[in-house]
C-alpha atoms as a PDB file:
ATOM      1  CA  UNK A   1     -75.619  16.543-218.628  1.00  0.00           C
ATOM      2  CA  UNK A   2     -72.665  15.408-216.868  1.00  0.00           C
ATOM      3  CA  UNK A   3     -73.189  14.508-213.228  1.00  0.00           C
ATOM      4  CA  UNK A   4     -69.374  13.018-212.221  1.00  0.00           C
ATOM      5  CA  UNK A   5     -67.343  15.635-210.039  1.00  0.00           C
ATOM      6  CA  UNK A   6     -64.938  17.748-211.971  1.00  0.00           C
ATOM      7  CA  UNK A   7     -62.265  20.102-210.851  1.00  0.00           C
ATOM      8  CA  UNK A   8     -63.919  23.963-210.934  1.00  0.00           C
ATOM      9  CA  UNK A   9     -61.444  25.269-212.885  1.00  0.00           C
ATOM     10  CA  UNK A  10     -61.591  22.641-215.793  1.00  0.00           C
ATOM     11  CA  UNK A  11     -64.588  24.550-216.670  1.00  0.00           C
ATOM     12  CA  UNK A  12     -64.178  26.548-219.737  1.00  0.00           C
ATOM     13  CA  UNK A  13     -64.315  30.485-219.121  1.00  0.00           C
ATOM     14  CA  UNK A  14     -67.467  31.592-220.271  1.00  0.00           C
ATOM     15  CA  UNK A  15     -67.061  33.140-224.173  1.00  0.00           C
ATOM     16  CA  UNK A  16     -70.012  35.902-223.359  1.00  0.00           C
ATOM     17  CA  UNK A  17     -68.076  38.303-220.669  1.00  0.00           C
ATOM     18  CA  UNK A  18     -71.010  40.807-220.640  1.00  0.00           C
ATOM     19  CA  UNK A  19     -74.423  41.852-221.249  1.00  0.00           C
ATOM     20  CA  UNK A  20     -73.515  45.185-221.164  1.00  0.00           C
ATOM     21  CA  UNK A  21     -73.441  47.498-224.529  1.00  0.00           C
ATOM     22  CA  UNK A  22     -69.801  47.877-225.910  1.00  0.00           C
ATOM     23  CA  UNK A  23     -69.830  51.463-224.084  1.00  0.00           C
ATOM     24  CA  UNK A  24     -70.289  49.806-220.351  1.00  0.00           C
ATOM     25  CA  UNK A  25     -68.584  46.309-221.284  1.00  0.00           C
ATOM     26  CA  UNK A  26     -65.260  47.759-221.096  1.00  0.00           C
ATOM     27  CA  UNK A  27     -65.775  48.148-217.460  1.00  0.00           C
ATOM     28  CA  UNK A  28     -65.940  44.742-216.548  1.00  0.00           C
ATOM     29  CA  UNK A  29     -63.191  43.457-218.826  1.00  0.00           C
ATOM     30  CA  UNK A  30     -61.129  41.977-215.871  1.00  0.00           C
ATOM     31  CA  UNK A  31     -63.750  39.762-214.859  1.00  0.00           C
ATOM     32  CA  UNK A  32     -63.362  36.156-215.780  1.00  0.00           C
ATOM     33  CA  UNK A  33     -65.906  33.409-214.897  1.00  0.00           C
ATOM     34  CA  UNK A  34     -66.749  29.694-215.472  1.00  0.00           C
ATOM     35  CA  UNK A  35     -70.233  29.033-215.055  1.00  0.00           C
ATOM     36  CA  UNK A  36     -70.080  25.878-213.007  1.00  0.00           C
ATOM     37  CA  UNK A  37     -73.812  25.719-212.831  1.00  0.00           C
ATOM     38  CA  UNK A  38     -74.574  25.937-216.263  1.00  0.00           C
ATOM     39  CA  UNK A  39     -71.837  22.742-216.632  1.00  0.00           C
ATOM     40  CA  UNK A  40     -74.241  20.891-214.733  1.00  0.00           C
ATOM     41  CA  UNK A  41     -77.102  22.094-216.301  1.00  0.00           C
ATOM     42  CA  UNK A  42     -79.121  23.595-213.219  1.00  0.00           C
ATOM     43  CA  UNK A  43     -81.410  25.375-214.227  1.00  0.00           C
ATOM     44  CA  UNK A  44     -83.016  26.730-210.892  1.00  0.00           C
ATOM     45  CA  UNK A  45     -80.342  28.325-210.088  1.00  0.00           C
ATOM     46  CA  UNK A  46     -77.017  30.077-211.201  1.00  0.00           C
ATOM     47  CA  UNK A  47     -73.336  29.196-209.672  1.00  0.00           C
ATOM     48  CA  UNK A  48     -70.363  30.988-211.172  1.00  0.00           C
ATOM     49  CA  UNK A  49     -66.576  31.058-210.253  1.00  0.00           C
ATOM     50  CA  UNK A  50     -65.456  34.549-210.875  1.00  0.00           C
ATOM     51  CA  UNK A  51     -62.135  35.994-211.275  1.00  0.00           C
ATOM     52  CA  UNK A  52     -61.421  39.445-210.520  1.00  0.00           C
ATOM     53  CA  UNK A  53     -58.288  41.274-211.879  1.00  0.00           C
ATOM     54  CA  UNK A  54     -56.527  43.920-210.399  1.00  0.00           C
ATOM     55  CA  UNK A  55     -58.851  47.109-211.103  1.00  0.00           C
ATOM     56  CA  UNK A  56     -61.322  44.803-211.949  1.00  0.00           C
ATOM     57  CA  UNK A  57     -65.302  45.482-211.207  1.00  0.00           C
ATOM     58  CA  UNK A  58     -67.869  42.496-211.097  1.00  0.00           C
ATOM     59  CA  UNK A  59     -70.845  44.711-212.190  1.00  0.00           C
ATOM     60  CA  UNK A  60     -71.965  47.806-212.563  1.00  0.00           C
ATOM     61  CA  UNK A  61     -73.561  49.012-209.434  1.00  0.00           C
ATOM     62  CA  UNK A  62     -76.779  47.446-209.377  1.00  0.00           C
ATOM     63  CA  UNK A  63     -79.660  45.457-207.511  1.00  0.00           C
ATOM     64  CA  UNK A  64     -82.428  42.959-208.547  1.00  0.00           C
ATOM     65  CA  UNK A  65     -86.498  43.233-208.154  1.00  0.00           C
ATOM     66  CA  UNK A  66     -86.559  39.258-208.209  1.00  0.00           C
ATOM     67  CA  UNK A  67     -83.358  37.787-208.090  1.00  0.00           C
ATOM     68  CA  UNK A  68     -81.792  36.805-205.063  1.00  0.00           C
ATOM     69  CA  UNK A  69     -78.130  36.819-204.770  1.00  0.00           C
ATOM     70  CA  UNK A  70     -75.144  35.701-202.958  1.00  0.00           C
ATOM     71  CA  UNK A  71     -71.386  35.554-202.678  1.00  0.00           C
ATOM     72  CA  UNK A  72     -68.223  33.793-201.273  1.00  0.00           C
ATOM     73  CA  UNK A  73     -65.036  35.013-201.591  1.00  0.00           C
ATOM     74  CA  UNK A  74     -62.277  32.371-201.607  1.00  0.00           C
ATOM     75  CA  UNK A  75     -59.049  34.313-202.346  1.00  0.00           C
ATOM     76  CA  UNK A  76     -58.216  37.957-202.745  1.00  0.00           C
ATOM     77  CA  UNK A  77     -59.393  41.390-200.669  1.00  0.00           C
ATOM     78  CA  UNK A  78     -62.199  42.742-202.974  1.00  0.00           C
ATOM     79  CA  UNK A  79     -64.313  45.858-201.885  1.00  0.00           C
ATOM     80  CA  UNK A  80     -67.768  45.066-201.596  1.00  0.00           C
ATOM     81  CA  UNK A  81     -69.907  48.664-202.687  1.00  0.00           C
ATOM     82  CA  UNK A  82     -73.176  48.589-201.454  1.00  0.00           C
ATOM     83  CA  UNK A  83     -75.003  51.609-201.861  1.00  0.00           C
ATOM     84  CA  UNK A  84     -72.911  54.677-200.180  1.00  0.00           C
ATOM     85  CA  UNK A  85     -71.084  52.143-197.976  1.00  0.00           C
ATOM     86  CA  UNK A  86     -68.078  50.021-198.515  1.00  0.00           C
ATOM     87  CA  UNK A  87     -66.310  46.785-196.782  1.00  0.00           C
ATOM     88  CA  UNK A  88     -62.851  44.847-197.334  1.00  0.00           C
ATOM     89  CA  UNK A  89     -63.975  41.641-197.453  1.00  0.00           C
ATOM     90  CA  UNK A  90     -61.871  38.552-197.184  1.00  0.00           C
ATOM     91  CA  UNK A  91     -61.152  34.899-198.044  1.00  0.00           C
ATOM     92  CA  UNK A  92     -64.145  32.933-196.173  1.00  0.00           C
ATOM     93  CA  UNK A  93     -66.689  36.346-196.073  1.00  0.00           C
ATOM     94  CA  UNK A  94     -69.476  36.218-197.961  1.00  0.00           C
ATOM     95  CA  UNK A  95     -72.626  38.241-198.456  1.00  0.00           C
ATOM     96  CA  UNK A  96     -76.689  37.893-199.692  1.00  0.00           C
ATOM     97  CA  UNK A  97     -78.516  40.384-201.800  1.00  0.00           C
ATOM     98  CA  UNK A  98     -81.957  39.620-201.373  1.00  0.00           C
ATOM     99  CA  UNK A  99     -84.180  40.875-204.105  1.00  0.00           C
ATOM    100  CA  UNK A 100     -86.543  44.042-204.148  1.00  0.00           C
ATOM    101  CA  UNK A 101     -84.389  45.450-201.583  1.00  0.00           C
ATOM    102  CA  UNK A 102     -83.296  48.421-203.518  1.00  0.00           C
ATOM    103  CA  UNK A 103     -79.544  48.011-202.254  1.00  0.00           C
ATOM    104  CA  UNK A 104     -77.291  48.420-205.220  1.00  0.00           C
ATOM    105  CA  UNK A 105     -74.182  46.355-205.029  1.00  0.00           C
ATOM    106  CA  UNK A 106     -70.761  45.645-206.916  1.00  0.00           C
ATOM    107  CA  UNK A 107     -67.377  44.075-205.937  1.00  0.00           C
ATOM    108  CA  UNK A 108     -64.597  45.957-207.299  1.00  0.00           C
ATOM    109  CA  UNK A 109     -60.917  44.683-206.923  1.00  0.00           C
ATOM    110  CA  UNK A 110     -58.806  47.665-205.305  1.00  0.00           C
ATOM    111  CA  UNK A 111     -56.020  45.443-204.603  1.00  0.00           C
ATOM    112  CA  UNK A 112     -52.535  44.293-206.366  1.00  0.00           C
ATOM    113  CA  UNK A 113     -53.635  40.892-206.340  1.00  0.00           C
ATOM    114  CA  UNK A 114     -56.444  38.440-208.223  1.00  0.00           C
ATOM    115  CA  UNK A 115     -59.754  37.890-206.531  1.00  0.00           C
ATOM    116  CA  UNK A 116     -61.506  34.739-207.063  1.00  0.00           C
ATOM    117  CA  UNK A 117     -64.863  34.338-205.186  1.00  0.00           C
ATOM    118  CA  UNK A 118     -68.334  31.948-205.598  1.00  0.00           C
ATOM    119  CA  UNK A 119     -71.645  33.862-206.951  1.00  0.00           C
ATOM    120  CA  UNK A 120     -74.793  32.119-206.750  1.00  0.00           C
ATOM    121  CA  UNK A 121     -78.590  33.900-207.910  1.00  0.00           C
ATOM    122  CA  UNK A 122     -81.286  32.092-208.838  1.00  0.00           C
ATOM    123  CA  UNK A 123     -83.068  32.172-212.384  1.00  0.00           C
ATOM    124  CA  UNK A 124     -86.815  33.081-211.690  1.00  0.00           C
ATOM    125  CA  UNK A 125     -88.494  34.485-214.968  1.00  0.00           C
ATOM    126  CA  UNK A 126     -89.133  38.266-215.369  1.00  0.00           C
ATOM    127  CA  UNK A 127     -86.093  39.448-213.045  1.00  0.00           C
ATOM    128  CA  UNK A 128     -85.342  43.287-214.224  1.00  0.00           C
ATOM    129  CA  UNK A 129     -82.231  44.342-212.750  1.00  0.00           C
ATOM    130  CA  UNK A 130     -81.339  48.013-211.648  1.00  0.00           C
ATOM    131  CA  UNK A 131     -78.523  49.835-212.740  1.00  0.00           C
ATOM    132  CA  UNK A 132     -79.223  52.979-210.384  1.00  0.00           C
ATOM    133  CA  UNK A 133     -75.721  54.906-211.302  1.00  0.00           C
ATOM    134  CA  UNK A 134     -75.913  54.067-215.091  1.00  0.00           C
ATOM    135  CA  UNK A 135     -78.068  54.792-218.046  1.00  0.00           C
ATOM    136  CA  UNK A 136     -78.619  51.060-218.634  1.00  0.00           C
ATOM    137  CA  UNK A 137     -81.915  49.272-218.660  1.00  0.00           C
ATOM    138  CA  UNK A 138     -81.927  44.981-218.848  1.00  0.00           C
ATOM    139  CA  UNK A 139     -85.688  43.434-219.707  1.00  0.00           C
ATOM    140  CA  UNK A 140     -85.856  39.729-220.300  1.00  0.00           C
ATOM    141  CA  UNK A 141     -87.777  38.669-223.529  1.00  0.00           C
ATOM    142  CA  UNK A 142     -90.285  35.692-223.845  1.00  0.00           C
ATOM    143  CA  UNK A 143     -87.700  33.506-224.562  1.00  0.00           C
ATOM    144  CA  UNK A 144     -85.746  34.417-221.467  1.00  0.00           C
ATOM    145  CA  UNK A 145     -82.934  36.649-223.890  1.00  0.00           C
ATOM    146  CA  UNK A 146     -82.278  40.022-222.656  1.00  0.00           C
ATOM    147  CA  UNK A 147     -82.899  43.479-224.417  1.00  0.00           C
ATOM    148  CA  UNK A 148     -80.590  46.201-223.484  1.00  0.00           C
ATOM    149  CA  UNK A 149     -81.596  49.658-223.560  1.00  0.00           C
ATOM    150  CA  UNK A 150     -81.243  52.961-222.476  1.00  0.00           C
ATOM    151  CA  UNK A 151     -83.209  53.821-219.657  1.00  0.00           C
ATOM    152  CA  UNK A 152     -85.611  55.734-221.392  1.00  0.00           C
ATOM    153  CA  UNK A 153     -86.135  52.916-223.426  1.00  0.00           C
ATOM    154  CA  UNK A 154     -84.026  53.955-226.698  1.00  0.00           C
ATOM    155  CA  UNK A 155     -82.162  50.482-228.073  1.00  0.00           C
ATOM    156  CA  UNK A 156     -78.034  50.848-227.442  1.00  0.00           C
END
């Protein structure tokens, strides 16, 4: 694994842009990350460089029952959804998500102009995440592969 510093962006953009069934995928089509962490091969933890387009949505609204979470925005003037309540965040803001919370989040990208911000979650086994708006249901397998499913537990 390499250990040298590289430049972030030299990182090639990850080729899987979604988890999500065809249906829901389409909603996060302007997102664009490089999975810096992944280059380095952590594996305790997760560290992405994500690229928001104009209209763009990171996620669907959702929260974790293990997985911590956290972000840093370095350029742009996302809107950070959490729950009913909203903020205009800004280059050098940055927020947590701490798991089992309940708190539903999502950035979505309101404005004319890119947003490119750090995300950073860590990778403990059996994490189920939430999708409290959506019929969408994420369950990790044995091997640590995710089945996606309605919420009633009907394959997509």
């Amino acid at each position: 694994m390499p250990v040298d510093p590289i430049a972030a962006l030299s990182v090639a953009v990850a080729t899987r842009k979604s988890l999500y069934p065809p249906s829901l995928a389409t909603l996060v089509q302007g997102r664009v990350r490089r999975r810096l962490g992944d280059h380095f091969g952590l594996a305790n933890f997760g560290v992405n460089l994500t690229e928001l387009a104009p209209g763009a949505i990171s996620a669907l609204i959702h929260h974790h029952n293990k997985q911590d979470e956290f972000i840093y925005i370095l350029s742009g003037t996302p809107t950070l959804v959490l729950d009913a309540a909203e903020y205009l965040l800004r280059p050098g803001d940055c927020c947590g998500f701490k798991a089992g919370t309940g708190v539903g989040h999502q950035l979505a990208n309101r404005s004319p102009e890119p947003v490119v911000y750090l995300e950073v979650g860590d990778r403990l086994p059996g994490d189920s995440p939430v999708y409290p708006r959506d019929d969408l249901a994420l369950a990790q397998g044995p091997d640590g592969s995710w089945i996606v499913m309605h919420k009633d537990g009907t394959p997509y």
